[in-house]
PDB file of N, CA and C in Angstrom:
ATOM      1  N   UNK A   1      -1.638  -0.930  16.716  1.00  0.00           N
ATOM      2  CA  UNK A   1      -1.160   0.005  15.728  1.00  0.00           C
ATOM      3  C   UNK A   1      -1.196  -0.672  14.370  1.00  0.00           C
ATOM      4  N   UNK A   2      -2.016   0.225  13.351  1.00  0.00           N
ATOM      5  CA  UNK A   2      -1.784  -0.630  12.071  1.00  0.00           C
ATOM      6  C   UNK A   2      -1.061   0.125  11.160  1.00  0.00           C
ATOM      7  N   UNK A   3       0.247  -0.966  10.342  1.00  0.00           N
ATOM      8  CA  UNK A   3       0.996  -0.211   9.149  1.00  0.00           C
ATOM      9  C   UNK A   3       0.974  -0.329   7.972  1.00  0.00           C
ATOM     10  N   UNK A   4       0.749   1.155   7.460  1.00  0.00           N
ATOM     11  CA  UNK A   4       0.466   0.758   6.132  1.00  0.00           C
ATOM     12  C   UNK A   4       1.372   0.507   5.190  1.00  0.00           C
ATOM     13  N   UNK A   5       0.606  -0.132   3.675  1.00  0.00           N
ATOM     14  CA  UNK A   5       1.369  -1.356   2.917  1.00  0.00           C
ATOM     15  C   UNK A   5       3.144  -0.373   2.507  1.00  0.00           C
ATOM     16  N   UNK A   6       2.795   0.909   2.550  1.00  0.00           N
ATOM     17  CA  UNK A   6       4.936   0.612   2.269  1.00  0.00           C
ATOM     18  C   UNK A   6       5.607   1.000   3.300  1.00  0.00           C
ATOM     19  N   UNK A   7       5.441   1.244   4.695  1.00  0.00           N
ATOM     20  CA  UNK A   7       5.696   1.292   5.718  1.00  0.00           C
ATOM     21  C   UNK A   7       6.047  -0.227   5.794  1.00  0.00           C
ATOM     22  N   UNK A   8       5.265  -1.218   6.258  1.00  0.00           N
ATOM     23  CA  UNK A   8       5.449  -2.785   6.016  1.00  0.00           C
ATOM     24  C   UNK A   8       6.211  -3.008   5.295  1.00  0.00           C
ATOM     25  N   UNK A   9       6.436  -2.451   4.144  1.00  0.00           N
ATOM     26  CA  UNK A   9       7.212  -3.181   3.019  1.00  0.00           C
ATOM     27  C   UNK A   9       8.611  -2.907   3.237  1.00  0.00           C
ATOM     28  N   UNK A  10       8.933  -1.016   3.364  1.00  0.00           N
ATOM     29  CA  UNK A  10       9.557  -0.820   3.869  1.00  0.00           C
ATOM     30  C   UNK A  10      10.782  -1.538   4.882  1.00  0.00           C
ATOM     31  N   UNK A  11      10.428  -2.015   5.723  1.00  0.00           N
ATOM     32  CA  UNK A  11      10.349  -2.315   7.176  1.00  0.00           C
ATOM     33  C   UNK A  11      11.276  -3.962   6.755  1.00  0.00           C
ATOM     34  N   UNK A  12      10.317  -4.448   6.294  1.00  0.00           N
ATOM     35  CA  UNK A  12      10.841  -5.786   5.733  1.00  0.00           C
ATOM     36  C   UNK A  12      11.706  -5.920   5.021  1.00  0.00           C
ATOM     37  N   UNK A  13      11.904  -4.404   4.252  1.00  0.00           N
ATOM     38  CA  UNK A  13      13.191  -4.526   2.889  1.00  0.00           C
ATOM     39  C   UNK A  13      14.671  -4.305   3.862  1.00  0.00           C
ATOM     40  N   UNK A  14      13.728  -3.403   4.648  1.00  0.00           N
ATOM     41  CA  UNK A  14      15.282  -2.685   5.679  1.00  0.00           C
ATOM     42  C   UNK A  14      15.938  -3.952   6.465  1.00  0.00           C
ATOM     43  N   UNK A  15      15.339  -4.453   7.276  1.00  0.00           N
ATOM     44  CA  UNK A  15      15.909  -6.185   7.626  1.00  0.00           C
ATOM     45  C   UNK A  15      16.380  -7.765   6.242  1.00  0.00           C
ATOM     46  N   UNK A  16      15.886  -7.398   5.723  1.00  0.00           N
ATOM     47  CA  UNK A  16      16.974  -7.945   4.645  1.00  0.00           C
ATOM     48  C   UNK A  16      17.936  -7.424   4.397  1.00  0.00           C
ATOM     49  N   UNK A  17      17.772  -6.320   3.819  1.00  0.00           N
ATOM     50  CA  UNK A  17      19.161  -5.034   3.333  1.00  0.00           C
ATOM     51  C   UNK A  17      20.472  -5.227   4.218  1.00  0.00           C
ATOM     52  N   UNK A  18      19.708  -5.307   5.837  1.00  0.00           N
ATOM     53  CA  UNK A  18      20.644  -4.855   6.309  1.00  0.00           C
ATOM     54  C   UNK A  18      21.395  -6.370   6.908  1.00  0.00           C
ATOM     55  N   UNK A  19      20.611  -7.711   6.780  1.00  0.00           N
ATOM     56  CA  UNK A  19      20.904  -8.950   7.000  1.00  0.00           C
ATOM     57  C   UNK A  19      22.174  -9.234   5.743  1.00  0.00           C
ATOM     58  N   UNK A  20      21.481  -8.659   4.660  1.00  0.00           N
ATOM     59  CA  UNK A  20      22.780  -8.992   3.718  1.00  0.00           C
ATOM     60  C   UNK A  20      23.667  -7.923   3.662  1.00  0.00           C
ATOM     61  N   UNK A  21      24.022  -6.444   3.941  1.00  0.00           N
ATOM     62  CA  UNK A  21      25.017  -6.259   4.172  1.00  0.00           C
ATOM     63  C   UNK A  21      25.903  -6.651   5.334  1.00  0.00           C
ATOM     64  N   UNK A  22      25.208  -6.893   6.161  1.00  0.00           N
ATOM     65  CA  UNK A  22      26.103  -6.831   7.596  1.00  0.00           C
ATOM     66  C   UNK A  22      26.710  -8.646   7.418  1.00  0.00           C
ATOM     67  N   UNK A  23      25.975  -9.316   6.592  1.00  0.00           N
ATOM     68  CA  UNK A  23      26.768 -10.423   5.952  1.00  0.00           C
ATOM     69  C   UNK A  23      27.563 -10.833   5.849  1.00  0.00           C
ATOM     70  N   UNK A  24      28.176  -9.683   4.508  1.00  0.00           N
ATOM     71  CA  UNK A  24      28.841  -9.528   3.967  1.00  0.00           C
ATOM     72  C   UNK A  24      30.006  -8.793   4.540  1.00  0.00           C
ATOM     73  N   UNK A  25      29.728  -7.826   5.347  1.00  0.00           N
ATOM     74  CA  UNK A  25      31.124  -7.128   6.381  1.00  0.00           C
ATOM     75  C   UNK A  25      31.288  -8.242   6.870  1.00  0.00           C
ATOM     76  N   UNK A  26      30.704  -9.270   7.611  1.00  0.00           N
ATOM     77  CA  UNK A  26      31.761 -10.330   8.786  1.00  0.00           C
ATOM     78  C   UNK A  26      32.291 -10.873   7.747  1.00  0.00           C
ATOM     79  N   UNK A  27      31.684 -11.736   6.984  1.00  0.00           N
ATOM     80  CA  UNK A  27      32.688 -12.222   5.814  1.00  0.00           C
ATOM     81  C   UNK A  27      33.908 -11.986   5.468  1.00  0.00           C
ATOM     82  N   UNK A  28      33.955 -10.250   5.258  1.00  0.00           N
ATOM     83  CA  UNK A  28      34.873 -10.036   4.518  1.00  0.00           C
ATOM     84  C   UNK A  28      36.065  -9.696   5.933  1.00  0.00           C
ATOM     85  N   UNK A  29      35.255  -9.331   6.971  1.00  0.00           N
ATOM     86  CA  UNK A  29      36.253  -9.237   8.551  1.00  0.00           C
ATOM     87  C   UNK A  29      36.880  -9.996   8.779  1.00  0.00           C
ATOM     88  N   UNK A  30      36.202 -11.240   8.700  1.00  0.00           N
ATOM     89  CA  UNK A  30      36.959 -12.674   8.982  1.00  0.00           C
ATOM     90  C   UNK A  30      38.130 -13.055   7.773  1.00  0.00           C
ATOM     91  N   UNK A  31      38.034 -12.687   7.126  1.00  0.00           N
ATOM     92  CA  UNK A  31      38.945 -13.016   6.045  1.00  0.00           C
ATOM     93  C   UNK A  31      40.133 -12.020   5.888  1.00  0.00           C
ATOM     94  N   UNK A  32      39.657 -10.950   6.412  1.00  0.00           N
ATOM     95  CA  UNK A  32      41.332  -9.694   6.257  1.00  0.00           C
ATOM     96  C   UNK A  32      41.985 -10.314   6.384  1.00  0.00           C
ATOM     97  N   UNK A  33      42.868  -9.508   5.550  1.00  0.00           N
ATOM     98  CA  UNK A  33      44.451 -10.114   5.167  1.00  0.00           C
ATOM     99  C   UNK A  33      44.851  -8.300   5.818  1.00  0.00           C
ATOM    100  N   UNK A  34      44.586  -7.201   5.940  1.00  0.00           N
ATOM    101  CA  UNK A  34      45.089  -5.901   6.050  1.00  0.00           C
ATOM    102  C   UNK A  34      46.327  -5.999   7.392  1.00  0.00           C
ATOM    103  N   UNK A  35      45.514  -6.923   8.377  1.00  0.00           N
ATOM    104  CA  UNK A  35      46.161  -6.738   9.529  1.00  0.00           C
ATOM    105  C   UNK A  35      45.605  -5.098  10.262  1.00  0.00           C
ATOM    106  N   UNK A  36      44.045  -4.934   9.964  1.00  0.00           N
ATOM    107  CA  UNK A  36      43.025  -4.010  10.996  1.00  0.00           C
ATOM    108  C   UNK A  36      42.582  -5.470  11.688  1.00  0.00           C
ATOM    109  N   UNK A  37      42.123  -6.044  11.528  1.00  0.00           N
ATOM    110  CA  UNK A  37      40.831  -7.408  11.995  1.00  0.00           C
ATOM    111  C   UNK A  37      41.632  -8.355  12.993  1.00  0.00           C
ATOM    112  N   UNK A  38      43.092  -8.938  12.437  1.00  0.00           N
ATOM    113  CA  UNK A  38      43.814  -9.900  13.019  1.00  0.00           C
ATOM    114  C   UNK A  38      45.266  -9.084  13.453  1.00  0.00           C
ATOM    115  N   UNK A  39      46.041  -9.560  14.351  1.00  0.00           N
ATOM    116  CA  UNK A  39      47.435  -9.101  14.713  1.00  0.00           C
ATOM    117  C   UNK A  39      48.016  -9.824  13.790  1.00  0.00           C
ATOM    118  N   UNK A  40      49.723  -9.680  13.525  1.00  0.00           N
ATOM    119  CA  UNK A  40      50.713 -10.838  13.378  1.00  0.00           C
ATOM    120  C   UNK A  40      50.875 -11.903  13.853  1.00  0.00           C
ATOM    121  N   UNK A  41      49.821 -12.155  14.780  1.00  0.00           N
ATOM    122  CA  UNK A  41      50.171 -13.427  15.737  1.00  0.00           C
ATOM    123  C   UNK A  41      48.386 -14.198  15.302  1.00  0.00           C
ATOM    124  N   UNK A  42      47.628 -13.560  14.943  1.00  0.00           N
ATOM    125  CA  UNK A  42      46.154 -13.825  14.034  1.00  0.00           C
ATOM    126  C   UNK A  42      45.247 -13.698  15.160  1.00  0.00           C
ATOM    127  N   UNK A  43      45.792 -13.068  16.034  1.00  0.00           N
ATOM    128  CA  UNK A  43      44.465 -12.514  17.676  1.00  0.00           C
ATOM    129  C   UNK A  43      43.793 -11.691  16.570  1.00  0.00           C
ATOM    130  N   UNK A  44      42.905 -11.470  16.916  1.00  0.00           N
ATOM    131  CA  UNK A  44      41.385 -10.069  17.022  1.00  0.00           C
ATOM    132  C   UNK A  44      42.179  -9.450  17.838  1.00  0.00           C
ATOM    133  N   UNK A  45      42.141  -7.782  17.130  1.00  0.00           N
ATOM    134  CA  UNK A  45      42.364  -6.924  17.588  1.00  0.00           C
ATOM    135  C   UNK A  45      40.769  -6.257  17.705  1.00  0.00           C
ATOM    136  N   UNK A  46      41.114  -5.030  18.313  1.00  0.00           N
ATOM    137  CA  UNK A  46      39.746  -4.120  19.127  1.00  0.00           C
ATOM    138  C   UNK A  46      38.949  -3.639  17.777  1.00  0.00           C
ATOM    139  N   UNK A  47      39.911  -3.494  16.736  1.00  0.00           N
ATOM    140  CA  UNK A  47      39.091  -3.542  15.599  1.00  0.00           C
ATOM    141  C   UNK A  47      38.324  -4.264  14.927  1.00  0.00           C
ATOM    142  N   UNK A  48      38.286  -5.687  15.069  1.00  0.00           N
ATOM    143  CA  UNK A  48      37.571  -6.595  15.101  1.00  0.00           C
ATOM    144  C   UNK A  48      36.418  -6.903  15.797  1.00  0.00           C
ATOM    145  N   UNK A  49      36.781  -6.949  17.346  1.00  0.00           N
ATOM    146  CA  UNK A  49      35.740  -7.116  18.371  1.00  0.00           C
ATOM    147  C   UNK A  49      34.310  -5.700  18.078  1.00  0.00           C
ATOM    148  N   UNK A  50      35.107  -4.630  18.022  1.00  0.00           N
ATOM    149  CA  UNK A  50      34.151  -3.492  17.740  1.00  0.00           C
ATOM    150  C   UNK A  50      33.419  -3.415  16.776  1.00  0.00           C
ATOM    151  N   UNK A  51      33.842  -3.912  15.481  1.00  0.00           N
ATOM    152  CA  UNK A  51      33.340  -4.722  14.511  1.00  0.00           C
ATOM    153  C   UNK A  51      32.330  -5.424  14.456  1.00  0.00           C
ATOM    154  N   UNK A  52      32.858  -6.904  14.927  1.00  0.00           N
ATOM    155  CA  UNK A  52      31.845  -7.456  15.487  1.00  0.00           C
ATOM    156  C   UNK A  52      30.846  -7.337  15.886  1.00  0.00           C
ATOM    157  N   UNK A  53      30.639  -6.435  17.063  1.00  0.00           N
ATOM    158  CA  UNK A  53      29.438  -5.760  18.043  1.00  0.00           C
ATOM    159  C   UNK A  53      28.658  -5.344  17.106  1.00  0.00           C
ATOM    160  N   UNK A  54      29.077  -4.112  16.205  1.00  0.00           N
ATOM    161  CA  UNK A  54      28.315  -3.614  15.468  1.00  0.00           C
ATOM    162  C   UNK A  54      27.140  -4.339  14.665  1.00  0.00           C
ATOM    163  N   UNK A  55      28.011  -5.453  13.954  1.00  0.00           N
ATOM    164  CA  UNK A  55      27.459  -6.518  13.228  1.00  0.00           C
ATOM    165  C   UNK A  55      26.584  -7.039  13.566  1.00  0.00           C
ATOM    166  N   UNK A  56      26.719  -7.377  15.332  1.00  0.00           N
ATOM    167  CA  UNK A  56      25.561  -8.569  15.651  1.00  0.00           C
ATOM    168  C   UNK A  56      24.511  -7.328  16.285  1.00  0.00           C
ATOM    169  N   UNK A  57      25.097  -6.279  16.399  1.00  0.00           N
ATOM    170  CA  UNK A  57      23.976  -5.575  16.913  1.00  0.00           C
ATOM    171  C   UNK A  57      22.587  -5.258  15.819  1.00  0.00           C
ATOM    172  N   UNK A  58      23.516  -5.086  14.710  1.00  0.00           N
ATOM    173  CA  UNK A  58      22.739  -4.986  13.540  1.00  0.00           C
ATOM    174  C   UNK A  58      21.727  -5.780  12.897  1.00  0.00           C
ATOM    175  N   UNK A  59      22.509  -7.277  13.059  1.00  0.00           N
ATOM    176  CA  UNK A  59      21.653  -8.559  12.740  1.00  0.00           C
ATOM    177  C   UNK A  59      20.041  -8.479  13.703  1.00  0.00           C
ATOM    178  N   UNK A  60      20.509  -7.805  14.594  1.00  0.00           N
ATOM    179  CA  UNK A  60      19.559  -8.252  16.177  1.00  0.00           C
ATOM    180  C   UNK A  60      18.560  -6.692  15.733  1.00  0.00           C
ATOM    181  N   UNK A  61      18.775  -6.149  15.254  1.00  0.00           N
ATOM    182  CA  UNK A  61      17.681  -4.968  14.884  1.00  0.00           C
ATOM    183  C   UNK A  61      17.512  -4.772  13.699  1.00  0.00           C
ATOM    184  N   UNK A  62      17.699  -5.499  12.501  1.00  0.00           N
ATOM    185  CA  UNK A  62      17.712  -5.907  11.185  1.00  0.00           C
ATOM    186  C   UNK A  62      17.182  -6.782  11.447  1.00  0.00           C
ATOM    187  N   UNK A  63      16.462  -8.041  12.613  1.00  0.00           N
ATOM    188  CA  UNK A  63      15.514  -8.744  12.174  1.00  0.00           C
ATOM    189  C   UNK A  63      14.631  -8.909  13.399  1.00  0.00           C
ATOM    190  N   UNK A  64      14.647  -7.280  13.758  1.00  0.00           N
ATOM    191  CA  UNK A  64      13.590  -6.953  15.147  1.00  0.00           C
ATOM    192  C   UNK A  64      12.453  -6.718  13.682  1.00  0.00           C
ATOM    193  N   UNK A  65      13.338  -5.333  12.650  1.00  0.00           N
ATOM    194  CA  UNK A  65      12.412  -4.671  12.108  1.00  0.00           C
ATOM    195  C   UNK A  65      12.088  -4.950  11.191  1.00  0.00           C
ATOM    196  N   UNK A  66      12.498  -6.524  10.648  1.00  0.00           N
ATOM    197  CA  UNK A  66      12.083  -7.131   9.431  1.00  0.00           C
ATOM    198  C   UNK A  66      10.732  -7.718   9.833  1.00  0.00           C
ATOM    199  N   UNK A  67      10.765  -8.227  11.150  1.00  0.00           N
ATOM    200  CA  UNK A  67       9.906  -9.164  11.974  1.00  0.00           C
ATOM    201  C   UNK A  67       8.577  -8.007  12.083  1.00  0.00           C
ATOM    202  N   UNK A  68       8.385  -7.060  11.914  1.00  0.00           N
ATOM    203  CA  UNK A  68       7.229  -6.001  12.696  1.00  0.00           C
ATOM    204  C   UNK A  68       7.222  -6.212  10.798  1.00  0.00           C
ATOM    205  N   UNK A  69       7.700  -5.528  10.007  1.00  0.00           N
ATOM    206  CA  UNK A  69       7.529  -5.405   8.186  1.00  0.00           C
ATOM    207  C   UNK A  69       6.830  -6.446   7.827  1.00  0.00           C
ATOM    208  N   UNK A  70       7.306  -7.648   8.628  1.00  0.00           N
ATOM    209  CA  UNK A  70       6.399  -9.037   7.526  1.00  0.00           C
ATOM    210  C   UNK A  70       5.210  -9.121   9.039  1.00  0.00           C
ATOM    211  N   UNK A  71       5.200  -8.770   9.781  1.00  0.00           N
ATOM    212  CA  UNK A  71       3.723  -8.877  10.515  1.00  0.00           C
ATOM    213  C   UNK A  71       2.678  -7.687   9.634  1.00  0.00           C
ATOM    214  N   UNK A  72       3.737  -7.065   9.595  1.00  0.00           N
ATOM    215  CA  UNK A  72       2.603  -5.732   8.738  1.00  0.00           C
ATOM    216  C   UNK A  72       1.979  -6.027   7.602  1.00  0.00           C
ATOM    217  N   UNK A  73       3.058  -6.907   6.430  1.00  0.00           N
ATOM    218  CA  UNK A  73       2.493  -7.102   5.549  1.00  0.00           C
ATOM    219  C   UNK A  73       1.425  -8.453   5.849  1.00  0.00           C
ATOM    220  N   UNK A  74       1.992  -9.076   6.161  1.00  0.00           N
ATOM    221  CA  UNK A  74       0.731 -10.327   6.644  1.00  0.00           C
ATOM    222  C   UNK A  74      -0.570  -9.941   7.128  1.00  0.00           C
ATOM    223  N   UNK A  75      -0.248  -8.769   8.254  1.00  0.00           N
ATOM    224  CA  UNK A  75      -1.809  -8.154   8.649  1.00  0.00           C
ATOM    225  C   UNK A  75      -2.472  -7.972   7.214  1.00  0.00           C
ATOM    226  N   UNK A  76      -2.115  -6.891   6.768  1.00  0.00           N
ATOM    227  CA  UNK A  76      -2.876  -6.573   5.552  1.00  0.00           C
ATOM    228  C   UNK A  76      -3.288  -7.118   4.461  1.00  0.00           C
ATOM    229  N   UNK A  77      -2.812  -8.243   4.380  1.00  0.00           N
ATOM    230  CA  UNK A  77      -2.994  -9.679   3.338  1.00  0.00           C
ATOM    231  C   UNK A  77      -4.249  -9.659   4.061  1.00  0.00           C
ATOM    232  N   UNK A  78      -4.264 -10.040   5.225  1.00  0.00           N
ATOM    233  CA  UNK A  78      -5.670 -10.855   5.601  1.00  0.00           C
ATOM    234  C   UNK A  78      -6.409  -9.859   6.048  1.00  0.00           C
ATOM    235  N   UNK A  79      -6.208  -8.678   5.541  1.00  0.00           N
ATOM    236  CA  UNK A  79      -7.672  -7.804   6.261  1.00  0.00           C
ATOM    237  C   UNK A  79      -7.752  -7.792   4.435  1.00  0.00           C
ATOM    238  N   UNK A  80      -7.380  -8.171   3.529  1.00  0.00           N
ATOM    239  CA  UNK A  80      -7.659  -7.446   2.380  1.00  0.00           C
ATOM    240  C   UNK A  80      -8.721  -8.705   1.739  1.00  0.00           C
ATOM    241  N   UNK A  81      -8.404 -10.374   2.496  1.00  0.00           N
ATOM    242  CA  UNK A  81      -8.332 -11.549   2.244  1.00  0.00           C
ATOM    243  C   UNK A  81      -9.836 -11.240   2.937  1.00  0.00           C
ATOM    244  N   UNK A  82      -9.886 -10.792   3.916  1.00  0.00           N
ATOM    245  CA  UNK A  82     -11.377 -10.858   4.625  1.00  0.00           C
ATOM    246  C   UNK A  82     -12.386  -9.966   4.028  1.00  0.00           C
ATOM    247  N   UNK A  83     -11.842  -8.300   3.135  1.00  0.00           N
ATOM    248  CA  UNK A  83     -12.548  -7.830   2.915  1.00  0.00           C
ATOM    249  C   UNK A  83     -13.258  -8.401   1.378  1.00  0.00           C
ATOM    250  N   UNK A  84     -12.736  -9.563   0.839  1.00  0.00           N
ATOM    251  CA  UNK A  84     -13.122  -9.991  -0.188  1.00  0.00           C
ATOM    252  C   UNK A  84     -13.934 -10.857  -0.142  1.00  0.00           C
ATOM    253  N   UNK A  85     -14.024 -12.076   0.984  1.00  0.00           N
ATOM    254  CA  UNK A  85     -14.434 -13.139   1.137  1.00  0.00           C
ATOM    255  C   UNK A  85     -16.178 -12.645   1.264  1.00  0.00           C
ATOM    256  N   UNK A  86     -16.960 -13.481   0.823  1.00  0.00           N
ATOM    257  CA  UNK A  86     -18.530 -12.734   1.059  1.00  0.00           C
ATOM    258  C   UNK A  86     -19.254 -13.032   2.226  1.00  0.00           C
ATOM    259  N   UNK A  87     -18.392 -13.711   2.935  1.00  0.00           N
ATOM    260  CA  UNK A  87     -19.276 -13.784   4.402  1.00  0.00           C
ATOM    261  C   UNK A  87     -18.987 -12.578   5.313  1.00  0.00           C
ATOM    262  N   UNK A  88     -17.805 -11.440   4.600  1.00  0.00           N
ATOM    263  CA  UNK A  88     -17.504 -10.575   5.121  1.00  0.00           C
ATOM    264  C   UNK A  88     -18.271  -9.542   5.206  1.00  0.00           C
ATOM    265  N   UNK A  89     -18.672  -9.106   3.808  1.00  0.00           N
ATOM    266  CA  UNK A  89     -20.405  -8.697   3.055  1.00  0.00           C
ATOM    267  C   UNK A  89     -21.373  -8.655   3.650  1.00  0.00           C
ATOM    268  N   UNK A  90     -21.451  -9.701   4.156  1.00  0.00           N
ATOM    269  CA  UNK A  90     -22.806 -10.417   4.790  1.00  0.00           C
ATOM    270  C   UNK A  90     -23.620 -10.891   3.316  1.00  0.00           C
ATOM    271  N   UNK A  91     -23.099 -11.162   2.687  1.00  0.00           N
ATOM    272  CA  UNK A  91     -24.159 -11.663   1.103  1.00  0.00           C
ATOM    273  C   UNK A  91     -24.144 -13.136   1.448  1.00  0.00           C
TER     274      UNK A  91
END
């Protein structure tokens, strides 16, 4: 299957995007002060753990689909890299 250049680009922006927000939520999870994230006693509550999940689920498909975006764009570098080169030509 070949993707084209903003599909790829796309693809690659969405796995960053979503590498640095989902970042930035554990960050800021781990650090509550609200008392949603930690008990009075500083356990993880279910709001946390569920949290969590989300997060790493995110990381884990935020850099499935970053990983297919930068194959895409790389494909097309080098079909663009080959269609220039003159042995490609045949000259």
């Amino acid at each position: 299957m070949k993707l084209s250049r903003p599909v790829s680009w796309f693809l690659l922006a969405f796995g960053a995007w979503s590498w640095c927000i989902w970042f930035t939520f554990v960050k800021n999870l781990w650090k509550d002060a609200s008392g949603l994230a930690f008990n009075d006693a500083g356990d993880p509550t279910a709001y946390f753990w569920v949290h969590l999940v989300l997060a790493v689920t995110s990381f884990l498909l935020g850099t499935a689909i970053g990983i297919i975006g930068f194959r895409g764009v790389r494909a097309l570098r080098r079909e663009a890299a080959r269609a220039e080169s003159p042995s490609a030509t045949g000259e």
